[in-house]
PDB file of N, CA and C in Angstrom:
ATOM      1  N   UNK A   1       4.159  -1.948-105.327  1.00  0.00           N
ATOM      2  CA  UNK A   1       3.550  -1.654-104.048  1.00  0.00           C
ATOM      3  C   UNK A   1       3.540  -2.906-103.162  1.00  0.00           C
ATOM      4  N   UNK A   2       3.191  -4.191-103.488  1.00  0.00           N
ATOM      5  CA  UNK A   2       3.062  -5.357-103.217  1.00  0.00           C
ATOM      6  C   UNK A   2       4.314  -5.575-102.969  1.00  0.00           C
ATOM      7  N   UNK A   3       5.245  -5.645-103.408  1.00  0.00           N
ATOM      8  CA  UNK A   3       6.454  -5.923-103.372  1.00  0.00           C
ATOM      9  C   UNK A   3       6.991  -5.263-102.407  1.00  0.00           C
ATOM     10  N   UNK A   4       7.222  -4.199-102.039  1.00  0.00           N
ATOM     11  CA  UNK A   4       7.543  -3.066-101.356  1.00  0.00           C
ATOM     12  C   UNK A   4       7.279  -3.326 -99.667  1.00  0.00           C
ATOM     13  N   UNK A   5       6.003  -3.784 -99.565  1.00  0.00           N
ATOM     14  CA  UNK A   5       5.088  -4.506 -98.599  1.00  0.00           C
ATOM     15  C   UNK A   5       6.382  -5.908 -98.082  1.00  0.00           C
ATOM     16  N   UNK A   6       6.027  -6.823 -99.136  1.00  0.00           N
ATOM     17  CA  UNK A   6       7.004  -8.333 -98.594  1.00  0.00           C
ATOM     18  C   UNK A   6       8.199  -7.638 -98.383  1.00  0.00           C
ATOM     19  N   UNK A   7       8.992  -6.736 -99.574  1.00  0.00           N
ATOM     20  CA  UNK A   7      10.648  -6.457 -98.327  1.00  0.00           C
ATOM     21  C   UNK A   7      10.188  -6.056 -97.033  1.00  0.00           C
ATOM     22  N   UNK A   8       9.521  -5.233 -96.729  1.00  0.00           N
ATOM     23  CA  UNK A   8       9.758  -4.559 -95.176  1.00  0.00           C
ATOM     24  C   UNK A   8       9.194  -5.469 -94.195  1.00  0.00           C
ATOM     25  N   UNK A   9       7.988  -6.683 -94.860  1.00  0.00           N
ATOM     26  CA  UNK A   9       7.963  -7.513 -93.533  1.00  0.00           C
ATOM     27  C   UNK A   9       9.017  -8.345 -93.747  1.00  0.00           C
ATOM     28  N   UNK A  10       9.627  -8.799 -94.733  1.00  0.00           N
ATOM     29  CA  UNK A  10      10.671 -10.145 -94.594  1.00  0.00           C
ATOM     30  C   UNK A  10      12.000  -9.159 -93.913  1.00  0.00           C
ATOM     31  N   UNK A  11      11.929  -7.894 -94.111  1.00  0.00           N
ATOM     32  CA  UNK A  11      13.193  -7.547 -93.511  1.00  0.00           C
ATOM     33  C   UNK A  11      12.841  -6.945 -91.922  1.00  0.00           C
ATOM     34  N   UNK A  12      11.409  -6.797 -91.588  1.00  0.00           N
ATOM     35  CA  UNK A  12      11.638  -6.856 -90.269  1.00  0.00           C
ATOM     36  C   UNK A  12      11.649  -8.133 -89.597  1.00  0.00           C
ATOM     37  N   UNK A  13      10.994  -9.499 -90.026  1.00  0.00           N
ATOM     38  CA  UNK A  13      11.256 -10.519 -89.914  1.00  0.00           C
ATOM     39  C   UNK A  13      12.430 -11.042 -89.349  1.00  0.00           C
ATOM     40  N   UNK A  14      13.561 -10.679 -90.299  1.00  0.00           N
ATOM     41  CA  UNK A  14      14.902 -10.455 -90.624  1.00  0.00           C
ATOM     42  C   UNK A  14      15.818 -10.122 -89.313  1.00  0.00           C
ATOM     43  N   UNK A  15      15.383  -9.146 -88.965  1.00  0.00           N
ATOM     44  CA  UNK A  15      15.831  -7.730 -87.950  1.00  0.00           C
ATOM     45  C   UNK A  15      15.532  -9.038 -86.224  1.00  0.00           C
ATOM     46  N   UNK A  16      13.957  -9.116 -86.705  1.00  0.00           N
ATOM     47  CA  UNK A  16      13.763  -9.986 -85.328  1.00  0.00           C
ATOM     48  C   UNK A  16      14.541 -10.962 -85.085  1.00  0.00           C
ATOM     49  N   UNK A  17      14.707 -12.065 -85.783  1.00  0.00           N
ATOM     50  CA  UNK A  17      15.315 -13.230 -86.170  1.00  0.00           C
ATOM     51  C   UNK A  17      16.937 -12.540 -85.537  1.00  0.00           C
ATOM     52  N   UNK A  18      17.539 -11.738 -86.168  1.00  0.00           N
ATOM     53  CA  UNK A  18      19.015 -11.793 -85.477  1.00  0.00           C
ATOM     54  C   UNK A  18      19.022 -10.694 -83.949  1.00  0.00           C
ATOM     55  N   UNK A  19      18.180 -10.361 -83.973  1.00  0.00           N
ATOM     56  CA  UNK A  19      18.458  -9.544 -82.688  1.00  0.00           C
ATOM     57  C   UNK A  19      18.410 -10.705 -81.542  1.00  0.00           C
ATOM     58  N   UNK A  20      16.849 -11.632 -81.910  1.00  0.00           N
ATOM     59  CA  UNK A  20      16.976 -12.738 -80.775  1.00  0.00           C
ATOM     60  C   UNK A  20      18.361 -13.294 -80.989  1.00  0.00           C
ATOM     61  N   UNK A  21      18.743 -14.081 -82.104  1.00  0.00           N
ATOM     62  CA  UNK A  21      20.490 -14.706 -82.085  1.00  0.00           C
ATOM     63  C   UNK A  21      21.214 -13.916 -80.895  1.00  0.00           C
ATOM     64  N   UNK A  22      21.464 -12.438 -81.559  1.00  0.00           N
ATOM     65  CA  UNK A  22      22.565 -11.839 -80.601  1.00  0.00           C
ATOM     66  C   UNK A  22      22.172 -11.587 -79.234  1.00  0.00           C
ATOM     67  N   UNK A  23      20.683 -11.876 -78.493  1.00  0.00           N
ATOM     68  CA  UNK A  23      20.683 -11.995 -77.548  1.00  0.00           C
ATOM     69  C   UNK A  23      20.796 -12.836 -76.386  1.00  0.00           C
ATOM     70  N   UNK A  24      20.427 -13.909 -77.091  1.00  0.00           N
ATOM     71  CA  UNK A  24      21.026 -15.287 -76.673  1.00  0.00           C
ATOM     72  C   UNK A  24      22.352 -15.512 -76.776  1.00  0.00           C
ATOM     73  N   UNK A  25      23.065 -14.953 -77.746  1.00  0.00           N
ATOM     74  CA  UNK A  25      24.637 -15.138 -77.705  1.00  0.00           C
ATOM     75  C   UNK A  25      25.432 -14.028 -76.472  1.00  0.00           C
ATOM     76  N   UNK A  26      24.489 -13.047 -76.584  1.00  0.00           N
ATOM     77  CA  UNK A  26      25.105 -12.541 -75.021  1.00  0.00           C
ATOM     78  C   UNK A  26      24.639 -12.728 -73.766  1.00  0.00           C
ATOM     79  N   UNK A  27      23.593 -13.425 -73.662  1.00  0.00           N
ATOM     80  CA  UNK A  27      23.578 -14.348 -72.561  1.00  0.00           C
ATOM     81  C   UNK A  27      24.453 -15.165 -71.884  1.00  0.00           C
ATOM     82  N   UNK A  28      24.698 -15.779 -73.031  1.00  0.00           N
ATOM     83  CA  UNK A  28      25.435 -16.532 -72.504  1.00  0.00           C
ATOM     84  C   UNK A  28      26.959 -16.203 -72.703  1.00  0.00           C
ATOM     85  N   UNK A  29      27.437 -15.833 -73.184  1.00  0.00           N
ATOM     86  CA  UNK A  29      28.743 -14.648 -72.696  1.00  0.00           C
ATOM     87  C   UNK A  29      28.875 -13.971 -71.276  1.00  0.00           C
ATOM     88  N   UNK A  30      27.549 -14.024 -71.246  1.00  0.00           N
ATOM     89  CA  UNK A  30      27.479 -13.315 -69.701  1.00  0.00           C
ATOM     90  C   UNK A  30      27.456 -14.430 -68.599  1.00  0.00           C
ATOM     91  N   UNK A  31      26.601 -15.470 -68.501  1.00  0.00           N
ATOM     92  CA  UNK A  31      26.744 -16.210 -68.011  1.00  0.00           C
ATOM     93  C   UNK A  31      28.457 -17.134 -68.035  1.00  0.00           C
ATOM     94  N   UNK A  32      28.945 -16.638 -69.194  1.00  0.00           N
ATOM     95  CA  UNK A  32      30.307 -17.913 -68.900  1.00  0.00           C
ATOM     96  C   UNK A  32      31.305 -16.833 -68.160  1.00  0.00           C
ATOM     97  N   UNK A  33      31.084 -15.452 -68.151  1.00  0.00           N
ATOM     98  CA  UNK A  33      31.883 -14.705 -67.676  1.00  0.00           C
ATOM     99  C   UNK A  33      31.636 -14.530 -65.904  1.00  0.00           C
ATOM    100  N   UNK A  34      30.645 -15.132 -65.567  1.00  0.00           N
ATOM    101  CA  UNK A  34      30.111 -14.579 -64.186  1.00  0.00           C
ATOM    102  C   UNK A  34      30.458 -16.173 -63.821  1.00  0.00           C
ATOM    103  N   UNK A  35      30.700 -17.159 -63.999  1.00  0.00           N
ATOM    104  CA  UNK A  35      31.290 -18.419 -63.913  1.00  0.00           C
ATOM    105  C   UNK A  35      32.504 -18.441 -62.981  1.00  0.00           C
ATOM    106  N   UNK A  36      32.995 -17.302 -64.324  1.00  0.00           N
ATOM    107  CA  UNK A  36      34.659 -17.293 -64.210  1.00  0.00           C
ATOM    108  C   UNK A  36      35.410 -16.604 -63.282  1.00  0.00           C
ATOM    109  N   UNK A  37      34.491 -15.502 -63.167  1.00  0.00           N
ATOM    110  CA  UNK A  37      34.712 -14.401 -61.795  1.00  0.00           C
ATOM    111  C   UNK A  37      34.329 -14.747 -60.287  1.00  0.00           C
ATOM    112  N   UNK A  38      33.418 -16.012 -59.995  1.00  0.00           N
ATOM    113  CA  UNK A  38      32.874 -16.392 -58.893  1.00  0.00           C
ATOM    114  C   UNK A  38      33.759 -17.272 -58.355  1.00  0.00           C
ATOM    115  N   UNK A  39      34.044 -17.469 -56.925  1.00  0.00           N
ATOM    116  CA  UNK A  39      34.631 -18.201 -56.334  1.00  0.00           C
ATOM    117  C   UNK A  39      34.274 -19.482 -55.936  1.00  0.00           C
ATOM    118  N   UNK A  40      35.286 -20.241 -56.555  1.00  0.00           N
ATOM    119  CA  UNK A  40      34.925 -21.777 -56.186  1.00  0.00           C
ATOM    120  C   UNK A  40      34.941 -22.157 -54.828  1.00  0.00           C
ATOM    121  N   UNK A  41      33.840 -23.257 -54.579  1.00  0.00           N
ATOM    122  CA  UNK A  41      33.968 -23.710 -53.357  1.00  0.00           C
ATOM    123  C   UNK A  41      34.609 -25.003 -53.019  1.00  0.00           C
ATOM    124  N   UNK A  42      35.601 -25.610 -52.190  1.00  0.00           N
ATOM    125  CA  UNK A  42      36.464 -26.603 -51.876  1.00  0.00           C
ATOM    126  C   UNK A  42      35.481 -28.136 -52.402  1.00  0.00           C
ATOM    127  N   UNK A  43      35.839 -28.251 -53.087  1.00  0.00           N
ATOM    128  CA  UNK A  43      35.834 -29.849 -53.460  1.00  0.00           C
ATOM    129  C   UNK A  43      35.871 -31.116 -52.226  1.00  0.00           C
ATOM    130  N   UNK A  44      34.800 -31.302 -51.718  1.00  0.00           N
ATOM    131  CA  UNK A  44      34.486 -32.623 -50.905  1.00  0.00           C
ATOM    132  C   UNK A  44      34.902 -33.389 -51.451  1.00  0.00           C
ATOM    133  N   UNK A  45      36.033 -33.891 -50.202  1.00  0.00           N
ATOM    134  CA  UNK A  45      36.767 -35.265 -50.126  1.00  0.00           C
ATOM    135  C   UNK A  45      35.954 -36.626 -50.470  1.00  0.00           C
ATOM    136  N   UNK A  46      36.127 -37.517 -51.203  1.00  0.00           N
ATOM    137  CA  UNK A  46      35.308 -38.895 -50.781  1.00  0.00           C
ATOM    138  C   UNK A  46      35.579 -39.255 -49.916  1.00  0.00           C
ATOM    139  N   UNK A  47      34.424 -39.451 -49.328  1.00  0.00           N
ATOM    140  CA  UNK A  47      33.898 -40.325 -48.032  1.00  0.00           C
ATOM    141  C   UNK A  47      33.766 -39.295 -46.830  1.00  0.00           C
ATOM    142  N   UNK A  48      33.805 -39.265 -45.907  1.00  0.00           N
ATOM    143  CA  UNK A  48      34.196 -38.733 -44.513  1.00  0.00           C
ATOM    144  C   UNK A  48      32.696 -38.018 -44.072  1.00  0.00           C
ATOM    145  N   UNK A  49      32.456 -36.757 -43.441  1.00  0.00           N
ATOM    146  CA  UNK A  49      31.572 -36.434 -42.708  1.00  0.00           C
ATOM    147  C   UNK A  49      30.688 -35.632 -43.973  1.00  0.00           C
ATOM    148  N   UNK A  50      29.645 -35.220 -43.953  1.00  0.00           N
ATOM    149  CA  UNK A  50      28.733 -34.003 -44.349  1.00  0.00           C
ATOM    150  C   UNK A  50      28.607 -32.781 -43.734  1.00  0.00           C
ATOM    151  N   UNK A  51      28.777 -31.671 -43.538  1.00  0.00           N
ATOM    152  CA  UNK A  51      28.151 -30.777 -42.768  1.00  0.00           C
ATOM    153  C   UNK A  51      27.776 -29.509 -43.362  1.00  0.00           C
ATOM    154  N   UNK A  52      26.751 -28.820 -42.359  1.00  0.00           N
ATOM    155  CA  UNK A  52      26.283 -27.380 -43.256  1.00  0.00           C
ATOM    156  C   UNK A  52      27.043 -26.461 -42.302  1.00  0.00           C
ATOM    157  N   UNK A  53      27.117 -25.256 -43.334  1.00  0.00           N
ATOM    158  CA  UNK A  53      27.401 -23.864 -43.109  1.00  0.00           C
ATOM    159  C   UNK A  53      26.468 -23.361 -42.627  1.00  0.00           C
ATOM    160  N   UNK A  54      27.070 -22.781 -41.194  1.00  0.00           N
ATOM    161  CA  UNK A  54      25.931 -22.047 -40.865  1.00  0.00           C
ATOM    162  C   UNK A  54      25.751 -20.778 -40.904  1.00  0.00           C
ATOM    163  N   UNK A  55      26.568 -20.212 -42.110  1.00  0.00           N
ATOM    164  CA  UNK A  55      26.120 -19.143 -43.058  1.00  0.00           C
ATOM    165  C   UNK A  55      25.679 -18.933 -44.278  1.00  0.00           C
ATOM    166  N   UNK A  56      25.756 -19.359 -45.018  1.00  0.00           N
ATOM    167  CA  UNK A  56      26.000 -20.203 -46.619  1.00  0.00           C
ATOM    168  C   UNK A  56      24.365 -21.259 -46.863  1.00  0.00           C
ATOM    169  N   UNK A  57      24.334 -22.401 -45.504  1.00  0.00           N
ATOM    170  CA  UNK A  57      23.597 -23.585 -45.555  1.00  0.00           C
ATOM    171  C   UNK A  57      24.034 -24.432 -46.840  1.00  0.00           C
ATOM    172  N   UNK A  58      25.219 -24.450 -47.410  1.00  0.00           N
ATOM    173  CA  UNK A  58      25.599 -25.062 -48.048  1.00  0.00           C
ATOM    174  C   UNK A  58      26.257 -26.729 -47.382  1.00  0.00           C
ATOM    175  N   UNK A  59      26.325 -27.837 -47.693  1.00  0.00           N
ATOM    176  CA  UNK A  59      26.935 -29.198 -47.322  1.00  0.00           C
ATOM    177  C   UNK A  59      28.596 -29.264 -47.937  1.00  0.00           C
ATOM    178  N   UNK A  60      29.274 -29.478 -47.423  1.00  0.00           N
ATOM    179  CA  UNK A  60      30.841 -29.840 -47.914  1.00  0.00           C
ATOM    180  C   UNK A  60      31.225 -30.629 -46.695  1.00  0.00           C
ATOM    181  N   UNK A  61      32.537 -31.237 -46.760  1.00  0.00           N
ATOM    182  CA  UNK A  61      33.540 -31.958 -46.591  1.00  0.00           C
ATOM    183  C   UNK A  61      33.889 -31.675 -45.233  1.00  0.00           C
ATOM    184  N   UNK A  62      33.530 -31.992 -43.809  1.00  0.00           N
ATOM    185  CA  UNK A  62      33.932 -31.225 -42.533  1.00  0.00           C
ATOM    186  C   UNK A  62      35.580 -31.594 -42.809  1.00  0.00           C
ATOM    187  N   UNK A  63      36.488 -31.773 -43.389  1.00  0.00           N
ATOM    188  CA  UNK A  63      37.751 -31.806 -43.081  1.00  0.00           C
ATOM    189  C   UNK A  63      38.235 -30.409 -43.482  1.00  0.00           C
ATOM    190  N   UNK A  64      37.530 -29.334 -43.465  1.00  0.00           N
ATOM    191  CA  UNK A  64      37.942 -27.970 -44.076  1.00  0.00           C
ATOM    192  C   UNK A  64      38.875 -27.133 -42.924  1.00  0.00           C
ATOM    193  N   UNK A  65      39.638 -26.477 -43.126  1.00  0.00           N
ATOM    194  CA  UNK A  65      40.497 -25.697 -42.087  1.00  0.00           C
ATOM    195  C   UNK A  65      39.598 -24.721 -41.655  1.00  0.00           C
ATOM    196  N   UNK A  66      38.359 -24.151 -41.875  1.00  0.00           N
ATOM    197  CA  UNK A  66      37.918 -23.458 -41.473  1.00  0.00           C
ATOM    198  C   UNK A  66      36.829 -23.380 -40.561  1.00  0.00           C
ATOM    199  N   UNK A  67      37.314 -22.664 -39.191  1.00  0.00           N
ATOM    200  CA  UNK A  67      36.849 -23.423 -38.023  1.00  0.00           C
ATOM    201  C   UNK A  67      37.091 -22.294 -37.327  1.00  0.00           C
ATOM    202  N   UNK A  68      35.808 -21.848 -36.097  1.00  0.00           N
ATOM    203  CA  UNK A  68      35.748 -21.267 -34.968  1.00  0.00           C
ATOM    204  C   UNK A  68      34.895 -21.627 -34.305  1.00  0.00           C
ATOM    205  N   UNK A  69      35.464 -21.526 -32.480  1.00  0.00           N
ATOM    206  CA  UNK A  69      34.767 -21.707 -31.393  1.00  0.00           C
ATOM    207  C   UNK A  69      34.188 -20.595 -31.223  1.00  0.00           C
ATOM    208  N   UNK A  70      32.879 -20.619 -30.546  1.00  0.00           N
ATOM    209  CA  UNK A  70      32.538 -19.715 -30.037  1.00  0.00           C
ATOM    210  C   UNK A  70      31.485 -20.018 -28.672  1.00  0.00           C
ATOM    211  N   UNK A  71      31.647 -19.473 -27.393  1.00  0.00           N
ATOM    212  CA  UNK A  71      30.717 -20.225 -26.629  1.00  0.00           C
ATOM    213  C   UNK A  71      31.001 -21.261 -26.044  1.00  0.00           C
ATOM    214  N   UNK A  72      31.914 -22.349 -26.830  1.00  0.00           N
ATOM    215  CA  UNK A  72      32.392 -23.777 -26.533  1.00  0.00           C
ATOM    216  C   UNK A  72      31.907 -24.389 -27.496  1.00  0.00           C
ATOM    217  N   UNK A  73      31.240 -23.989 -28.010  1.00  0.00           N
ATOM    218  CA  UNK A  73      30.735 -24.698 -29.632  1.00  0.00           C
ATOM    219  C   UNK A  73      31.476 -24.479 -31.016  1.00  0.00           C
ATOM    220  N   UNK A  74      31.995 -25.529 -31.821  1.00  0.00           N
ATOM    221  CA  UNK A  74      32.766 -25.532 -32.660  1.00  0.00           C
ATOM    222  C   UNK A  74      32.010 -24.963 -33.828  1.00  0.00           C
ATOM    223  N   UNK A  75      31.856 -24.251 -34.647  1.00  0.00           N
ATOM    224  CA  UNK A  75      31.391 -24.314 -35.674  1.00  0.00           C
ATOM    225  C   UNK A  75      32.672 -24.175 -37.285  1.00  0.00           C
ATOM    226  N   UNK A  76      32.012 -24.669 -38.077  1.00  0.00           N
ATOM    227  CA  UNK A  76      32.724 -25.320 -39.571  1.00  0.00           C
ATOM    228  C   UNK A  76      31.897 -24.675 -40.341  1.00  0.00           C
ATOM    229  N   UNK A  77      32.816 -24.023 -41.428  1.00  0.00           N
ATOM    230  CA  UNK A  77      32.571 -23.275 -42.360  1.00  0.00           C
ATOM    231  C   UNK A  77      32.952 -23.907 -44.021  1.00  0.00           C
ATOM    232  N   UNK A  78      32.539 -23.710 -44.927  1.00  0.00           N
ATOM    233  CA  UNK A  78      33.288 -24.055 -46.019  1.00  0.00           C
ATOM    234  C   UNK A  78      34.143 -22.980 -46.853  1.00  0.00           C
ATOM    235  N   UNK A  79      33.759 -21.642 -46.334  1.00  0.00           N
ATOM    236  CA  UNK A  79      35.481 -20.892 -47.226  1.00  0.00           C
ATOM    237  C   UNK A  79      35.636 -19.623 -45.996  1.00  0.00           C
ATOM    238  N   UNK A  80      36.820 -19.453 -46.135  1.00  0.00           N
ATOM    239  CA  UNK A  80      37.201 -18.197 -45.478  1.00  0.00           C
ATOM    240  C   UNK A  80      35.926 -16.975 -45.646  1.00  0.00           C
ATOM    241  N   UNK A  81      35.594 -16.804 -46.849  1.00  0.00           N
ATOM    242  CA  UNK A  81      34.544 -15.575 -46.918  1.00  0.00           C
ATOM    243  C   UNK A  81      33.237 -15.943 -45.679  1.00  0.00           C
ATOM    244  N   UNK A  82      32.971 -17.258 -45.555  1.00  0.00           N
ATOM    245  CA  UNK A  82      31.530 -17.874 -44.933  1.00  0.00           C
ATOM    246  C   UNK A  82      32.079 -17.255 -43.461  1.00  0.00           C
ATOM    247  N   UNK A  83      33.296 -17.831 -43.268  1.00  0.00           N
ATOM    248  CA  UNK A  83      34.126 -17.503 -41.937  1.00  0.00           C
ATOM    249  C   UNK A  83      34.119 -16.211 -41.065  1.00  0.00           C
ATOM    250  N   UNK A  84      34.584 -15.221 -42.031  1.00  0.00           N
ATOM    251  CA  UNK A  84      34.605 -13.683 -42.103  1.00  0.00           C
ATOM    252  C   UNK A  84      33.191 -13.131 -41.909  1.00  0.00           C
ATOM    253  N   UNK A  85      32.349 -13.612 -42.107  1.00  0.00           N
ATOM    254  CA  UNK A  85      30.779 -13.193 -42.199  1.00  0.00           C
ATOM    255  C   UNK A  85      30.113 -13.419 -41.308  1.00  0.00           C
ATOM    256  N   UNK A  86      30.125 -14.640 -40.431  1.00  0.00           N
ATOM    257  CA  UNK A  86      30.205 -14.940 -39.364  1.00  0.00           C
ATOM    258  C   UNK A  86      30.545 -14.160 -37.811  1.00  0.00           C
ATOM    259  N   UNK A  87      32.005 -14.444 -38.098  1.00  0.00           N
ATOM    260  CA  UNK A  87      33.252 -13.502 -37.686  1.00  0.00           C
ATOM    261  C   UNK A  87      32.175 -12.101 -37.356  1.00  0.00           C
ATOM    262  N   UNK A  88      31.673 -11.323 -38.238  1.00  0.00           N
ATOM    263  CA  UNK A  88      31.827  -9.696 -38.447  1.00  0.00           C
ATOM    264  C   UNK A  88      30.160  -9.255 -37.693  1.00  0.00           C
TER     265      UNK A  88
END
């Protein structure tokens, strides 16, 4: 009877112990996969200007090709998508 008792807690013990493992192991499966699918943003040059997106509010590299007037005012973007969003 006693006995019977310690298997079922050491084996729900057991049960807990790897379910957390495999949930943490798909965490982070998930996380390296959503990494991989997201779009990188252009790599700032050393040295030169700072500027923000003024969609994004992100800082990068003003030497970026991505650029519209509007008004007479220049504005700088850091990716085509920031651009388009803007744009729309």
């Amino acid at each position: 009877m006693v006995r019977g008792i310690i298997y079922a807690l050491v084996s729900i013990l057991v049960l807990t112990f790897l379910r957390g493992v495999i949930g943490i192991l798909t965490k982070g499966v998930q996380e390296a996969m959503r990494e991989e699918t997201q779009p990188r943003q252009p790599a700032a040059s050393k040295g030169g200007e700072l500027v923000k997106c003024p969609v994004c509010d992100t800082y990068f590299a003003a030497d970026t090709p991505h650029r519209k007037v509007t008004d007479g005012k220049l504005h700088v973007f850091c990716s085509e998508k920031c651009l388009q969003k803007f744009a729309a």
